[in-house]
PDB file of N, CA and C in Angstrom:
ATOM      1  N   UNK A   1     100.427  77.328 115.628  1.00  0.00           N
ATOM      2  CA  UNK A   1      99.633  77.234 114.414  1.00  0.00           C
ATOM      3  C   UNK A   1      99.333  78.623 113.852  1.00  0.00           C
ATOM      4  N   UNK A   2      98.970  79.887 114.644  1.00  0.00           N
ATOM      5  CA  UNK A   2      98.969  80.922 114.278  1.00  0.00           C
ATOM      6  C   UNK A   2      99.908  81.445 114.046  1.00  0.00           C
ATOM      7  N   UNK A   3     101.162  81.462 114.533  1.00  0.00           N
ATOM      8  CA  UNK A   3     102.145  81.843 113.760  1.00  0.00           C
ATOM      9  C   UNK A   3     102.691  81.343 112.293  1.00  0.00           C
ATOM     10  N   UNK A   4     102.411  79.980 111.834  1.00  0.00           N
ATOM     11  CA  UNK A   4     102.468  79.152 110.541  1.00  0.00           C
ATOM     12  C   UNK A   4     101.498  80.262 109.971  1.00  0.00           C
ATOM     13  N   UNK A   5     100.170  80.709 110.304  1.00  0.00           N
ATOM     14  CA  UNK A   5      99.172  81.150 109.005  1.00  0.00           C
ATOM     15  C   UNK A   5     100.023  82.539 108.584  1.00  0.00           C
ATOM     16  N   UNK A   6     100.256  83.078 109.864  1.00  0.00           N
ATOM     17  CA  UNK A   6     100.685  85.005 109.984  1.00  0.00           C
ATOM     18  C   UNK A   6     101.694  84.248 108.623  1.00  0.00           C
ATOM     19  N   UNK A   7     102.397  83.868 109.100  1.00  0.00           N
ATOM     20  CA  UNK A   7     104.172  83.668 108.055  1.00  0.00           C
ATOM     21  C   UNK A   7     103.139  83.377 107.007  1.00  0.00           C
ATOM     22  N   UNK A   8     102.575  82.246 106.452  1.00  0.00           N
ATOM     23  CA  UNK A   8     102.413  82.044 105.084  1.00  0.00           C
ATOM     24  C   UNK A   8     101.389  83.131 104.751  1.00  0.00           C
ATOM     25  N   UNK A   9     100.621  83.900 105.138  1.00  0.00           N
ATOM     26  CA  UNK A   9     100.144  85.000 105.030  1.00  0.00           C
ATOM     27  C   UNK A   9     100.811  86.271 104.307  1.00  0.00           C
ATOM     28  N   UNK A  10     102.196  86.701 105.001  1.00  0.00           N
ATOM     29  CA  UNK A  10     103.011  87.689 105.024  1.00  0.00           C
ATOM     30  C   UNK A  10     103.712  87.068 104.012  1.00  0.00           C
ATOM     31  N   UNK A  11     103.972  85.897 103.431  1.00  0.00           N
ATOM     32  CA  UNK A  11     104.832  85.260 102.200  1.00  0.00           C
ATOM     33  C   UNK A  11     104.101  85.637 100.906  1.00  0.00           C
ATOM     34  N   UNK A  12     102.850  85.010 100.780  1.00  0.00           N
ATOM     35  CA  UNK A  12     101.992  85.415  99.897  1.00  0.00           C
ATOM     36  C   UNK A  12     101.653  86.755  99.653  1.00  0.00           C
ATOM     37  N   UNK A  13     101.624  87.921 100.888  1.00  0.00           N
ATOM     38  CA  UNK A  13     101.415  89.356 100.591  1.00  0.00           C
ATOM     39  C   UNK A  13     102.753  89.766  99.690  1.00  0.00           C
ATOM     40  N   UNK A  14     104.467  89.082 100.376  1.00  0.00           N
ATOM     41  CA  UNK A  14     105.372  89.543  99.504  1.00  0.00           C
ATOM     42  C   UNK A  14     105.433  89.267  98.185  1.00  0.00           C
ATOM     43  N   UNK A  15     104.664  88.143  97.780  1.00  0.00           N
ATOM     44  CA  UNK A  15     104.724  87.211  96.394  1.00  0.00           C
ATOM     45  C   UNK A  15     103.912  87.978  95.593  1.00  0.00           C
ATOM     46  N   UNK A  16     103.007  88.699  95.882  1.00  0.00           N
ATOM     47  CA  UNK A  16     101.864  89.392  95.350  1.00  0.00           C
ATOM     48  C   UNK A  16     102.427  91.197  95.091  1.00  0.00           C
ATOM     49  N   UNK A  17     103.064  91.367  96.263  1.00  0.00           N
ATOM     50  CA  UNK A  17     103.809  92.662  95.746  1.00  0.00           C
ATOM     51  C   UNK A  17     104.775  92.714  94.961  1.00  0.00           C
ATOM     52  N   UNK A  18     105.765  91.566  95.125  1.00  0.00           N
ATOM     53  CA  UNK A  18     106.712  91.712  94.259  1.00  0.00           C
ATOM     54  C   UNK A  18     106.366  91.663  92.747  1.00  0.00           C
ATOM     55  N   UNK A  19     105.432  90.518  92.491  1.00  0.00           N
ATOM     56  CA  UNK A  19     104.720  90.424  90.963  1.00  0.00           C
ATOM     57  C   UNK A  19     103.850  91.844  90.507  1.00  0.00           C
ATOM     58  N   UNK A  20     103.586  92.482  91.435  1.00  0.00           N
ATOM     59  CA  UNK A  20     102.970  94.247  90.967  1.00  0.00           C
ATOM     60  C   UNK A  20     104.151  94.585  90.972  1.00  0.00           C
ATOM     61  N   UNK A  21     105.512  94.715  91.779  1.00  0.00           N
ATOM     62  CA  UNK A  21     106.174  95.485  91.396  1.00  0.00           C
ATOM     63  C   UNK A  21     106.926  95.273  90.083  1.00  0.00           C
ATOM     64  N   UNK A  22     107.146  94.314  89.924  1.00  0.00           N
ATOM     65  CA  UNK A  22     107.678  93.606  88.631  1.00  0.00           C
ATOM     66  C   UNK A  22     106.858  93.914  87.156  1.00  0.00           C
ATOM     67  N   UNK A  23     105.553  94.020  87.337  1.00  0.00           N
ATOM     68  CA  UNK A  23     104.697  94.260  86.548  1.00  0.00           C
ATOM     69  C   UNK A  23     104.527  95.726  86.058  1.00  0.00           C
ATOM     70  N   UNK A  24     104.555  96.489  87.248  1.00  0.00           N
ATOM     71  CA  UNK A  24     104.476  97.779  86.897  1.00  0.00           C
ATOM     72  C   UNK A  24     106.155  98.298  86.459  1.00  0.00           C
ATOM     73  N   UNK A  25     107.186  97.792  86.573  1.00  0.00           N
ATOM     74  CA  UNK A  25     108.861  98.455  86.073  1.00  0.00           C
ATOM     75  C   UNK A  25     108.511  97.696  84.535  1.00  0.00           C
ATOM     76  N   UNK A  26     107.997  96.635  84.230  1.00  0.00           N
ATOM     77  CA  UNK A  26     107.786  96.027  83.101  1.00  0.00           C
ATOM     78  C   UNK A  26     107.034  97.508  82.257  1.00  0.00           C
ATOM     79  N   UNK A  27     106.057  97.423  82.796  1.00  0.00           N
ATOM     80  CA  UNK A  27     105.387  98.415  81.914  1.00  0.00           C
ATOM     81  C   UNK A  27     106.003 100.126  81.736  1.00  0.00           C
ATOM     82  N   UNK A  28     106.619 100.470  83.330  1.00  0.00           N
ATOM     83  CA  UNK A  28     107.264 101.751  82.524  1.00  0.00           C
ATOM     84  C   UNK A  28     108.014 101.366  81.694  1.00  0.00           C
ATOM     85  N   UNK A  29     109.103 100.453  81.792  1.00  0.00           N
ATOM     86  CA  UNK A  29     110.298 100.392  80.923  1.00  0.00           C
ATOM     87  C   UNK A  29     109.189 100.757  79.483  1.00  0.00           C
ATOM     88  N   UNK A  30     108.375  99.808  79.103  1.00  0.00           N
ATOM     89  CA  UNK A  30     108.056  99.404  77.551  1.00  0.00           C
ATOM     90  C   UNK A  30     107.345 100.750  77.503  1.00  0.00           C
ATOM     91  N   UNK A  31     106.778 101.411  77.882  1.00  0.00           N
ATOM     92  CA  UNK A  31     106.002 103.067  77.564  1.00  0.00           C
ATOM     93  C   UNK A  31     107.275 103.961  77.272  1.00  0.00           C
ATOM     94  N   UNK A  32     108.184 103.491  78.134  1.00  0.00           N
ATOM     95  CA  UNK A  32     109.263 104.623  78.331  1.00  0.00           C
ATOM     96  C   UNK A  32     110.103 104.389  76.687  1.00  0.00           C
ATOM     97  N   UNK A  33     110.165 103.328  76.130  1.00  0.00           N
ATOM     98  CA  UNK A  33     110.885 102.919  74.943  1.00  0.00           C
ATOM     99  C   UNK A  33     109.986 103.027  73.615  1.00  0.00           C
ATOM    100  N   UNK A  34     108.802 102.799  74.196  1.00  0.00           N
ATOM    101  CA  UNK A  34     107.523 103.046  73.002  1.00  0.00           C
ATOM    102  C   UNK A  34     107.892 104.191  71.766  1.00  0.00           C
ATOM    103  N   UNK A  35     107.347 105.788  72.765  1.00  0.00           N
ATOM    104  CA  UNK A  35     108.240 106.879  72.049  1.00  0.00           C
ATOM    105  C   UNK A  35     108.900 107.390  72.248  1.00  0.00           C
ATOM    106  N   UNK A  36     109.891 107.882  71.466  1.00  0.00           N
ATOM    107  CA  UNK A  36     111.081 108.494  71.712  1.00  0.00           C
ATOM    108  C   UNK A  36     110.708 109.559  72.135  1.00  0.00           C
ATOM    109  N   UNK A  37     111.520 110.369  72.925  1.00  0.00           N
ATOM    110  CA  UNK A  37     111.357 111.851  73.950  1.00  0.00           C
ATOM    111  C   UNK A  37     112.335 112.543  73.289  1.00  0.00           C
ATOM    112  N   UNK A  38     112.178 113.612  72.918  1.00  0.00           N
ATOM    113  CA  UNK A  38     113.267 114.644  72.610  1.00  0.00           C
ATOM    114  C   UNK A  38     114.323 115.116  74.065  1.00  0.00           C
ATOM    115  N   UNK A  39     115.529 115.414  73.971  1.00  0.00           N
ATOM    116  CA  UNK A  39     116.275 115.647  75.238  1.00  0.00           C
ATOM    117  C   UNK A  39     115.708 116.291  76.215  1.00  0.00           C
ATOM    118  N   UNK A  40     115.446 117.646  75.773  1.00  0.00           N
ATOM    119  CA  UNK A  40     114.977 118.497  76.861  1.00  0.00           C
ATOM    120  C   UNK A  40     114.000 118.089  77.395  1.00  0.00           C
ATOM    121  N   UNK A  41     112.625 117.145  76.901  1.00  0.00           N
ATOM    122  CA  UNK A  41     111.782 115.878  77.280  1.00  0.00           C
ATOM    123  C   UNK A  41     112.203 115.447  79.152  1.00  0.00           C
ATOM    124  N   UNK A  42     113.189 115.008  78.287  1.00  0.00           N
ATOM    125  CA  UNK A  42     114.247 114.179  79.381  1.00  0.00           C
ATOM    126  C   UNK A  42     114.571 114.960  80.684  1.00  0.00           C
ATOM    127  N   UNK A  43     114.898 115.937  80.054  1.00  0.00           N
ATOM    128  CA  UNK A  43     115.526 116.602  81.314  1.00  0.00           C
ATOM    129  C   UNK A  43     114.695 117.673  81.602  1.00  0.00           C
ATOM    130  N   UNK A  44     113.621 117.962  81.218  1.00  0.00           N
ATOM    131  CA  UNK A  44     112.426 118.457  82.215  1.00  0.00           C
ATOM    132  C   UNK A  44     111.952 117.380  83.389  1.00  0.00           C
ATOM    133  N   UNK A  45     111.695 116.112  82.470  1.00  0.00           N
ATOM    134  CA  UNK A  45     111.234 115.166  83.347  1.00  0.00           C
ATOM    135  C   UNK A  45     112.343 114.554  84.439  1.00  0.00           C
ATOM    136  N   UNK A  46     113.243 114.857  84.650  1.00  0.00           N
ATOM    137  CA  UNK A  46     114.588 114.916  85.576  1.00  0.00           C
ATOM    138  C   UNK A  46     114.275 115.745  86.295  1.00  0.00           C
ATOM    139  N   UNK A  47     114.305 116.801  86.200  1.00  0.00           N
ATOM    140  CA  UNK A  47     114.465 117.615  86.925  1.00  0.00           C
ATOM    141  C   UNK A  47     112.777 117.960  87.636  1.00  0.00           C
ATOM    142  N   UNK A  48     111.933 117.754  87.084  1.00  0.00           N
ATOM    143  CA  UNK A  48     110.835 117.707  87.653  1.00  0.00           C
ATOM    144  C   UNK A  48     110.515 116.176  89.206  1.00  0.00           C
ATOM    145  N   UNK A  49     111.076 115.444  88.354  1.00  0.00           N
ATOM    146  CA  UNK A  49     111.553 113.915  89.687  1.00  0.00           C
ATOM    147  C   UNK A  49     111.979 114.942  91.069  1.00  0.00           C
ATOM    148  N   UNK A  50     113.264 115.136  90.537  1.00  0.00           N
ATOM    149  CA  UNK A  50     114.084 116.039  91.561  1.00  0.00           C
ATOM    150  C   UNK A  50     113.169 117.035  92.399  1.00  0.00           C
ATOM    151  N   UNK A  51     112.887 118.076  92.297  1.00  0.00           N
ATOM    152  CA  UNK A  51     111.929 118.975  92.632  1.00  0.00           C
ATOM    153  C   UNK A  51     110.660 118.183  93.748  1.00  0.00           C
ATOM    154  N   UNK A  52     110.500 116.961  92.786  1.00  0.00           N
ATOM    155  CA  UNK A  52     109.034 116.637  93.555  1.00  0.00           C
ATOM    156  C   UNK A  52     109.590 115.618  94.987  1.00  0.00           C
ATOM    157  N   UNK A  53     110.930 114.688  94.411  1.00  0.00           N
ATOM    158  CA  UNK A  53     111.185 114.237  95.386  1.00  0.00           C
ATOM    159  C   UNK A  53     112.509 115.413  96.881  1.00  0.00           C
ATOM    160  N   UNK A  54     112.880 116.622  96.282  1.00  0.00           N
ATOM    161  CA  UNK A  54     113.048 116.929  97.575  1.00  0.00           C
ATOM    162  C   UNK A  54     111.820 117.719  97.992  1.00  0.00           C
ATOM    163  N   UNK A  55     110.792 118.635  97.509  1.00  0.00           N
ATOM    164  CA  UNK A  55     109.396 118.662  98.043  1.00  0.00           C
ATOM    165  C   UNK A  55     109.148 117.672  99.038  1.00  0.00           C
ATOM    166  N   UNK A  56     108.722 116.345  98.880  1.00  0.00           N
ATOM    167  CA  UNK A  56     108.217 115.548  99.934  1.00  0.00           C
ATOM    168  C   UNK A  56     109.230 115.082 101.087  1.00  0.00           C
ATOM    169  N   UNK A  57     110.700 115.188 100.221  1.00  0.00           N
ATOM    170  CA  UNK A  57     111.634 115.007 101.816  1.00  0.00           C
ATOM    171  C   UNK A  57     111.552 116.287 102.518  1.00  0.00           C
ATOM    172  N   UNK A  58     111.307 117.403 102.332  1.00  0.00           N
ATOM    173  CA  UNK A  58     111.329 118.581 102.991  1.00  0.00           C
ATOM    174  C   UNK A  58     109.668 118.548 103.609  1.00  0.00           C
ATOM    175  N   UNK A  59     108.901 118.051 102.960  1.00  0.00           N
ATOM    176  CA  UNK A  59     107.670 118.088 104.329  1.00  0.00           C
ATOM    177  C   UNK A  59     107.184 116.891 105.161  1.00  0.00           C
ATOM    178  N   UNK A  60     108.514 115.914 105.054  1.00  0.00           N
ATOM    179  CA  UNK A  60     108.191 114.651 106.008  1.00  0.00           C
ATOM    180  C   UNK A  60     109.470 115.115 107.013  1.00  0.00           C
ATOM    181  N   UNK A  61     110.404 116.207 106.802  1.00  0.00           N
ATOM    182  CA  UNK A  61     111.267 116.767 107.509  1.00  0.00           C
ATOM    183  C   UNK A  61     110.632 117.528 108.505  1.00  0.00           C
ATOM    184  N   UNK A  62     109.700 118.562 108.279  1.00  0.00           N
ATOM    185  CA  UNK A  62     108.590 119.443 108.695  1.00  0.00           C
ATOM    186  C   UNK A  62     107.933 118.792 109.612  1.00  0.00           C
ATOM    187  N   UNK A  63     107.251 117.595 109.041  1.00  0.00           N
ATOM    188  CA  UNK A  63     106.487 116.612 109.668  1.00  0.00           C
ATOM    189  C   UNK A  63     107.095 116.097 110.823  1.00  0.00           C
ATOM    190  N   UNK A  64     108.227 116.027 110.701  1.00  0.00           N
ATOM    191  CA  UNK A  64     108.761 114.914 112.348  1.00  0.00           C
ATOM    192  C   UNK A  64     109.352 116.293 113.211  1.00  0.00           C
ATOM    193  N   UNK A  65     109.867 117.257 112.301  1.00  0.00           N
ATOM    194  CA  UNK A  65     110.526 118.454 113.351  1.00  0.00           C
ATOM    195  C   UNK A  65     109.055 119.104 114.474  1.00  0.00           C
ATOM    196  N   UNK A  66     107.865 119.344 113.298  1.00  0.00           N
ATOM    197  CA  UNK A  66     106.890 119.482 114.365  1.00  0.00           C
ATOM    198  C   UNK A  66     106.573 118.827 115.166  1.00  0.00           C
ATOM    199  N   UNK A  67     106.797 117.477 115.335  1.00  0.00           N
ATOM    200  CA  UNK A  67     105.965 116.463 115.780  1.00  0.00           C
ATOM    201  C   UNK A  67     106.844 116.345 117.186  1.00  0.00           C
ATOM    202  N   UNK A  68     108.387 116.763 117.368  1.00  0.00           N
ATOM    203  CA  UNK A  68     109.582 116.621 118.139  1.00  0.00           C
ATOM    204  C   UNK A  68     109.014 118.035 118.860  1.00  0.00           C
ATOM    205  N   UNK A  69     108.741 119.176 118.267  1.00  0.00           N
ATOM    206  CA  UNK A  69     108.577 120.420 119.166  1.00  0.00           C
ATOM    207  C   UNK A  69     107.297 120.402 119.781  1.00  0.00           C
ATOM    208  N   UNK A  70     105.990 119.642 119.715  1.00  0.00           N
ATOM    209  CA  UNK A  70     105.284 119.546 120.605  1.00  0.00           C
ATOM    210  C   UNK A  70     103.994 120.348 119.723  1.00  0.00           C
ATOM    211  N   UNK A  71     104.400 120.720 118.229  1.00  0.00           N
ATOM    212  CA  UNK A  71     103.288 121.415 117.539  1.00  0.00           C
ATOM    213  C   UNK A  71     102.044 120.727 117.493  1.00  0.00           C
ATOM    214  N   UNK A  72     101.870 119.268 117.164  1.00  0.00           N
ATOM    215  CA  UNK A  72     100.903 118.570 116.859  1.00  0.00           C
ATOM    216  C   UNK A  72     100.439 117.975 118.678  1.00  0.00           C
ATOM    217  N   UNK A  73     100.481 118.710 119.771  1.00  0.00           N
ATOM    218  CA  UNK A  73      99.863 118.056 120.626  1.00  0.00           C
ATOM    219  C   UNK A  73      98.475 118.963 121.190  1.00  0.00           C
ATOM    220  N   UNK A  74      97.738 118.535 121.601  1.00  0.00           N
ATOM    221  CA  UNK A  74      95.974 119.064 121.616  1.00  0.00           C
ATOM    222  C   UNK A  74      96.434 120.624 122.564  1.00  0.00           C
ATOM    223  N   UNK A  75      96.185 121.899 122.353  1.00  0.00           N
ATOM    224  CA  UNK A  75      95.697 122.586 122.842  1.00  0.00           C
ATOM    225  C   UNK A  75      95.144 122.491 124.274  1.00  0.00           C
ATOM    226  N   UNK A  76      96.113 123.245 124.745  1.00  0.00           N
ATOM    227  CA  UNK A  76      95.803 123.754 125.987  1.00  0.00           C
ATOM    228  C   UNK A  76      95.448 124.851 127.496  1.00  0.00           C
ATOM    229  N   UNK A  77      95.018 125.027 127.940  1.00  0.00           N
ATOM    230  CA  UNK A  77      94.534 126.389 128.703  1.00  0.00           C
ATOM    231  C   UNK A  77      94.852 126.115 130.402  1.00  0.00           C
ATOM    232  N   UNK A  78      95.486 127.382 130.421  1.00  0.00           N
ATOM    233  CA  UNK A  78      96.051 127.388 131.470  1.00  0.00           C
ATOM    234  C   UNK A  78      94.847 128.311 132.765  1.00  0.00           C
ATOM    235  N   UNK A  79      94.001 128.604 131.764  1.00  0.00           N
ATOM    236  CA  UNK A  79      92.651 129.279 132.583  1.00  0.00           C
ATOM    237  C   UNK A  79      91.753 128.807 132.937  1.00  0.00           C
ATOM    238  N   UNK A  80      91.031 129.469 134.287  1.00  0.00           N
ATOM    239  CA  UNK A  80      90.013 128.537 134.722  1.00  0.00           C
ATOM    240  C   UNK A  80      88.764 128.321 134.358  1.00  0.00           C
ATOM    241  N   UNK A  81      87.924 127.675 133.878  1.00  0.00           N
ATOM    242  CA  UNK A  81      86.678 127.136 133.465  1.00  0.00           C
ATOM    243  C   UNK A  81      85.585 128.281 133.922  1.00  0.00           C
ATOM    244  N   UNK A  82      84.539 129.113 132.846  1.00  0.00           N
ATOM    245  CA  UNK A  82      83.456 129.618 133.714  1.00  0.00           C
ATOM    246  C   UNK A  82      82.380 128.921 134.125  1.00  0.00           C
ATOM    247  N   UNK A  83      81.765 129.191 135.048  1.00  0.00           N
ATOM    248  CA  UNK A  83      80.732 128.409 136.011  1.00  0.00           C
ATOM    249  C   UNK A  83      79.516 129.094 135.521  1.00  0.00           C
TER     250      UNK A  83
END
């Protein structure tokens, strides 16, 4: 029985995202057609995409390379405690 709720649970969360996602490509498209952009418009905003999306692949790259070398683990001392 708990597995029936989880599933129709997780159905309804997809039904609900997909209609935001649908909703929100609806609305860029119609902003994006609203006004016209002059070219270079265009291709600032290209090239600015670009930029921002290798930015975040280069610090989720960062993110797992530290995480593999042992950077993010707690501090430690190899000295003995004063009394």
């Amino acid at each position: 029985m708990e597995d029936t709720v989880r599933t129709n649970n997780q159905w309804r969360l997809a039904a609900v995202l997909a209609v935001l996602l649908i909703v929100a490509t609806w609305y860029c498209i119609a902003v994006w057609q609203a006004t016209p952009m002059p070219l270079y418009g265009n291709i600032i905003l290209g090239v600015a995409a670009i930029l921002v999306l290798v930015s975040g692949c280069g610090l989720i790259a960062l993110m797992f390379y530290s995480h593999r070398k042992g950077y993010d683990e707690p501090a430690r001392s190899n000295r003995t405690t004063r009394e």
